[in-house]
Protein backbone atom coordinates (compact mmCIF):
# COMPACT_ATOMS: atom_id res chain seq x y z
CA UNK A 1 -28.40 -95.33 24.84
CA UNK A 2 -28.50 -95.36 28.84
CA UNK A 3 -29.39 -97.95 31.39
CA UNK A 4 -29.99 -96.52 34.40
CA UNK A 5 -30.50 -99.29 37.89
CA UNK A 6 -31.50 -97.64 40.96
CA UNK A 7 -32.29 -99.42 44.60
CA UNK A 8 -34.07 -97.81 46.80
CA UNK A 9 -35.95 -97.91 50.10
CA UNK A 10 -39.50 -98.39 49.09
CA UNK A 11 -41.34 -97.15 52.67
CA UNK A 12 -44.56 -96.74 50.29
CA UNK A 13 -44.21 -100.81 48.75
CA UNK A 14 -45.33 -99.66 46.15
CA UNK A 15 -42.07 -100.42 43.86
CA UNK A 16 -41.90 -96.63 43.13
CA UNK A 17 -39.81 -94.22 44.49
CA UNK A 18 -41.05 -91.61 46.18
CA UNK A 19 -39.79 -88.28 48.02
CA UNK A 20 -38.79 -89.37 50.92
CA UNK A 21 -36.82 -92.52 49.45
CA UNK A 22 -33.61 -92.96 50.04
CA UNK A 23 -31.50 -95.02 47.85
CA UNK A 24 -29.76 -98.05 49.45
CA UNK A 25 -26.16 -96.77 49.98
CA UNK A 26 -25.29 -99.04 52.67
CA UNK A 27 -25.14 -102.14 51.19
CA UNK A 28 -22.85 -103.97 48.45
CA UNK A 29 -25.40 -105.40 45.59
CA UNK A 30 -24.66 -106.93 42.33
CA UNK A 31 -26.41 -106.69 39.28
CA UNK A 32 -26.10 -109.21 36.10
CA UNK A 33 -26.49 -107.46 32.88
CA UNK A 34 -27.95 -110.01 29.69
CA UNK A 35 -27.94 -108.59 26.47
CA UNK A 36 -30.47 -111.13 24.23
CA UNK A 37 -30.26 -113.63 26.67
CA UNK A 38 -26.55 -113.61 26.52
CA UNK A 39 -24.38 -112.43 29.44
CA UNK A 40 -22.70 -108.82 29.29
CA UNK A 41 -21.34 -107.65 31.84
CA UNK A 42 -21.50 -107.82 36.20
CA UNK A 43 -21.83 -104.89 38.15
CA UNK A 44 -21.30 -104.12 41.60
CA UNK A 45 -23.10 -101.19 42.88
CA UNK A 46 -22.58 -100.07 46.63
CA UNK A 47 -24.10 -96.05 46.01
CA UNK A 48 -27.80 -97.56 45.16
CA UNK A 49 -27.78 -96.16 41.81
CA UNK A 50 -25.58 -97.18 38.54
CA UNK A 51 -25.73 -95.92 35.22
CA UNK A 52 -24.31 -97.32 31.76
CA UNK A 53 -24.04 -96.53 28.46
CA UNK A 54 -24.77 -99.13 25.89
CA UNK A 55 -25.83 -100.17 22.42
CA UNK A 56 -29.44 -99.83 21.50
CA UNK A 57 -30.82 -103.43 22.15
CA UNK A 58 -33.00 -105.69 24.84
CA UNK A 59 -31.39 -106.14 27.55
CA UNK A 60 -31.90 -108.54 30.77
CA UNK A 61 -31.01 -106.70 34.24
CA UNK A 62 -30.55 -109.52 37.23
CA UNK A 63 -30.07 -108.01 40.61
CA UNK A 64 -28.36 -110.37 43.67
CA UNK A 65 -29.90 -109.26 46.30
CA UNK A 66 -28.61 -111.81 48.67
CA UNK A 67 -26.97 -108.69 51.00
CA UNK A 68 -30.12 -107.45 51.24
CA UNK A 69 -32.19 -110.41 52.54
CA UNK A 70 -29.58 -111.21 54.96
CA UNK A 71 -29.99 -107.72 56.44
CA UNK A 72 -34.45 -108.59 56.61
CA UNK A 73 -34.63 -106.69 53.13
CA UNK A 74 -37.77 -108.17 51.00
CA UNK A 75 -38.38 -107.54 47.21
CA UNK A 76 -41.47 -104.59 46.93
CA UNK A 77 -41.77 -105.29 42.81
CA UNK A 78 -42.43 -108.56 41.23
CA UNK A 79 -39.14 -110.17 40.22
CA UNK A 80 -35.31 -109.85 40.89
CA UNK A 81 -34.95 -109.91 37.04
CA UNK A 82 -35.85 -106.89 34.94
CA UNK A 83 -36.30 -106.22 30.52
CA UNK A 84 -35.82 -103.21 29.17
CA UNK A 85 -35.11 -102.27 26.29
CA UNK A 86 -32.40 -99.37 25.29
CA UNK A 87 -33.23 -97.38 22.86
CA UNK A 88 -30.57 -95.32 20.47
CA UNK A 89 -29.98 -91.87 22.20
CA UNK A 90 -32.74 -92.76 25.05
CA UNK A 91 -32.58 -94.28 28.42
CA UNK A 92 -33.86 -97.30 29.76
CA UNK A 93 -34.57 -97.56 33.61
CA UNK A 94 -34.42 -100.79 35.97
CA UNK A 95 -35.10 -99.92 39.21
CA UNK A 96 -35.43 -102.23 42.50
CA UNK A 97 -37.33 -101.53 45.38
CA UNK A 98 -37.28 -102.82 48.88
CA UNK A 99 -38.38 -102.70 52.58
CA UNK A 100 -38.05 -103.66 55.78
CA UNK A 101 -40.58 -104.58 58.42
CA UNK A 102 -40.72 -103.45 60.84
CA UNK A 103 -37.60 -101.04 61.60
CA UNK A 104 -35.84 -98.47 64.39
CA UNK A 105 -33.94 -96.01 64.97
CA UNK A 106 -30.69 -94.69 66.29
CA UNK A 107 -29.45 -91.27 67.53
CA UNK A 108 -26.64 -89.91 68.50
CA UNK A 109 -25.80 -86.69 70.34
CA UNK A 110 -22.01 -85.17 71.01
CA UNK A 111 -21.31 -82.49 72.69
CA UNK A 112 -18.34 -80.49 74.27
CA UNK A 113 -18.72 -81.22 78.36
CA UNK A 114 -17.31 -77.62 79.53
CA UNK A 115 -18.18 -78.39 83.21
CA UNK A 116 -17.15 -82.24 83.00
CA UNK A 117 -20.47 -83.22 84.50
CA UNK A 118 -21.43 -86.02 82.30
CA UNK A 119 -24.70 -84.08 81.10
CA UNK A 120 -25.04 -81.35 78.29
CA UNK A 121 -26.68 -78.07 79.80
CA UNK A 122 -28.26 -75.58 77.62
CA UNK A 123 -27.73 -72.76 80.28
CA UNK A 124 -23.75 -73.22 80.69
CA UNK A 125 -21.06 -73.42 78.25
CA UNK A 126 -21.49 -76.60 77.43
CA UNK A 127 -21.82 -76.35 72.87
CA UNK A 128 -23.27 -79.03 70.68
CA UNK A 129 -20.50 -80.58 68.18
CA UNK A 130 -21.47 -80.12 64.19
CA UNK A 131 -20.62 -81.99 61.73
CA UNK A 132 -18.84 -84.70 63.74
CA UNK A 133 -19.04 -88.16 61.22
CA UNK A 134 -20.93 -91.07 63.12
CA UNK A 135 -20.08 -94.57 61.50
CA UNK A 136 -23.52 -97.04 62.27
CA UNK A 137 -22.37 -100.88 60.93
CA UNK A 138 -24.27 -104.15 61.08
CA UNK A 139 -23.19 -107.57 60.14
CA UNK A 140 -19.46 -107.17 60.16
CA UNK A 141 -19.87 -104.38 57.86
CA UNK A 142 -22.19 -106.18 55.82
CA UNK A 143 -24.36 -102.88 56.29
CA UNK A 144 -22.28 -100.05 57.12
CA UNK A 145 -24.21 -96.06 57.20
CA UNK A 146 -22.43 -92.89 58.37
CA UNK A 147 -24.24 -89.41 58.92
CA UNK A 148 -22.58 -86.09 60.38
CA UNK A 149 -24.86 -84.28 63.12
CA UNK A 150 -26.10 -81.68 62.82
CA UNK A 151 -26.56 -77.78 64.36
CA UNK A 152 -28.00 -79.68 67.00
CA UNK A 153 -25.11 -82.26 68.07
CA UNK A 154 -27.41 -84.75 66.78
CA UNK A 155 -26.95 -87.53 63.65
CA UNK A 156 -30.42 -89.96 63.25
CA UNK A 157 -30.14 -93.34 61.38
CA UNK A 158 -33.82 -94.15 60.50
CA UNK A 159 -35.94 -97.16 59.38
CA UNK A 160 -33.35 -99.39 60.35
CA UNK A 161 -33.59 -103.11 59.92
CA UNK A 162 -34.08 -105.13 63.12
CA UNK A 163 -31.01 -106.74 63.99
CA UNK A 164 -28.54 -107.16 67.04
CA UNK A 165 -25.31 -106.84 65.53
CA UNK A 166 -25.17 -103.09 64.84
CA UNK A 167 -22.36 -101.53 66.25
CA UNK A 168 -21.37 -97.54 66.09
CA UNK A 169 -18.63 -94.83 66.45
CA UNK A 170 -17.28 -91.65 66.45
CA UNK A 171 -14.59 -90.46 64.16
CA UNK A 172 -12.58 -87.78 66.39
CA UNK A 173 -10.81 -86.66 63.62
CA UNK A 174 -13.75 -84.65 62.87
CA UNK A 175 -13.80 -82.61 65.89
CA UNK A 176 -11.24 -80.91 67.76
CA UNK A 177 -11.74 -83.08 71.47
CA UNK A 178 -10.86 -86.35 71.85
CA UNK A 179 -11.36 -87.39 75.90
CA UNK A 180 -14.79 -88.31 76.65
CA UNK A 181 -16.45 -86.91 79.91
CA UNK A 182 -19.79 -88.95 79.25
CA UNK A 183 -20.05 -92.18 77.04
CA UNK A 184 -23.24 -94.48 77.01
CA UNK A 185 -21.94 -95.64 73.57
CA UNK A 186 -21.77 -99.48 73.56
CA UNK A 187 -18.55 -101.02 73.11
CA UNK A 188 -19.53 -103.80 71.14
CA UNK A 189 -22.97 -105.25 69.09
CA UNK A 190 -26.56 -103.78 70.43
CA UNK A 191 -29.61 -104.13 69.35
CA UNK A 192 -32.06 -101.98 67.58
CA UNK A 193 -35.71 -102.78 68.40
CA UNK A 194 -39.23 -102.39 66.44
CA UNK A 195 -40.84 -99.23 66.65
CA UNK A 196 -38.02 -97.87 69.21
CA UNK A 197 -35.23 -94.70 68.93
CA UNK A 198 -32.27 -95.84 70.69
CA UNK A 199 -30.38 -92.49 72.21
CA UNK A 200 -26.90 -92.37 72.60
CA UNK A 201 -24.37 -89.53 73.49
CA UNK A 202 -21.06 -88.70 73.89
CA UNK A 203 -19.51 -85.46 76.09
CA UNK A 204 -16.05 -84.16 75.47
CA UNK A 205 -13.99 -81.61 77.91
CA UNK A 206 -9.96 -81.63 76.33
CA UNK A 207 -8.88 -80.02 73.14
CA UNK A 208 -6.47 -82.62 70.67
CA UNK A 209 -2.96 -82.01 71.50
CA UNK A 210 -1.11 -79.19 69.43
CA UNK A 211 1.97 -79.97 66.96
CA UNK A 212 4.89 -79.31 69.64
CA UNK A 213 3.28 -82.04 72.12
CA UNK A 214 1.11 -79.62 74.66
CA UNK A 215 -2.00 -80.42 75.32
CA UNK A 216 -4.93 -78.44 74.87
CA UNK A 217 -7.34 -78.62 78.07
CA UNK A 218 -10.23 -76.19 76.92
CA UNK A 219 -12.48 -76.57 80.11
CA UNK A 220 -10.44 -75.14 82.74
C-alpha cells in the first residue's frame, strides 16, 4: 500500500486542506515513521508532501515540527503524532496542518529603467521584467521561498510569518541586465509586519556583457 504525509498551510484551521492551501515548501521537516510501535524509517521532507510505499500494516507517523515553531508555525489538528493504517493495494493519508498568526506580505517589482530615472513609467520605454527568480529567506535559511514575477514585473510572497530576519534577492542570471538604476532592496535582515505588504523594486538600464568582452548598454 501507500502512505501519503502532506503539510500544508491551513489559512481555514480547520486541519483540512483547502483550495487555496499551499503546501509548506519552504521549510525542512522530519517525519518518524513507527510500524507497530516499532521504529521504521526517518524522513526528511522539504517539498511539503512525501509519499511511500509500504507493507499493509498500522503504522505510527511522528512529525518534528520544531522548524516550524521556530518560524511562529502552530499545530491546526490535534497531535504531532498520527495512526493510520495501510491497507494492501490502498493508501493511507497523514496529513499536518498549520498556521500562522498573524502574517504579511512582500512584493517585489523589476523592471528595465530605459530613461535611468529611478522610476518605472508606463508611457516611455521603460518594460516590466518576467520571469526574473526572487529568492525571500528567513532565519539563516531556516525558511527560504523563491517566486518568478510575473507579466507584470511583479513576484508576491503572502501570509508570511512575522519575523525580522527575512532577507531577499534577485538572481540576474534570469534576466538579461545586471546594473541597477533604482534599488530600495535592503541589504541585509528587514522586517515584515502584521497585516502590512512591504513593496520593493528594482530598475535596470545595461544589457550583460556579450562573449568577446563588449558591453551591452541598451538605454542609449
Amino acid at each position: 500500500g501507500t502512505l501519503d504525509i502532506k503539510i500544508f498551510e491551513d489559512l481555514s484551521n480547520n486541519n483540512e486542506q483547502e483550495g487555496d492551501e499551499e503546501l509548506v515548501d519552504f521549510v525542512e521537516v522530519e517525519v518518524d515513521i513507527y510500524k507497530d510501535g516499532i521504529f521504521l524509517k526517518k524522513r526528511t521532507i522539504t517539498s511539503g508532501e512525501d509519499s511511500l510505499s509500504l507493507p499493509p500494516g498500522n503504522y505510527q507517523v511522528v512529525i518534528n515540527d520544531n522548524n516550524l515553531v521556530n518560524l511562529g508555525y502552530e499545530l491546526t489538528g490535534a497531535s504531532i503524532s498520527i495512526n493510520v493504517i495501510v491497507p494492501a493495494g490502498g493508501t493511507a493519508i497523514a496529513d499536518y496542518g498549520y498556521i500562522t498568526e498573524p502574517t504579511g506580505a512582500v512584493s517585489v517589482e523589476v523592471y528595465f529603467d530605459s530613461n535611468r530615472n529611478g522610476a518605472f513609467e508606463a508611457d516611455s520605454d521603460d518594460n516590466l521584467l518576467e520571469n526574473v527568480r526572487v529568492i525571500l529567506e528567513a532565519d539563516d535559511g531556516l525558511l527560504t521561498m523563491e517566486g518568478r514575477t510575473d507579466s507584470n514585473g511583479v513576484v508576491t510572497f503572502d501570509n508570511l510569518p512575522v519575523l525580522d530576519t527575512y532577507k531577499i534577492s534577485i538572481d540576474e542570471d534570469t534576466h538579461e541586465f545586471n546594473v541597477p538604476t533604482q534599488d530600495n532592496l535592503p541589504k541585509g535582515t528587514f522586517s515584515v509586519e502584521a497585516n502590512k505588504t512591504i513593496q520593493f523594486n528594482r530598475g535596470y538600464r545595461t544589457g550583460k556583457l556579450s562573449n568577446d568582452g563588449a558591453g551591452g548598454d541598451l538605454a542609449q
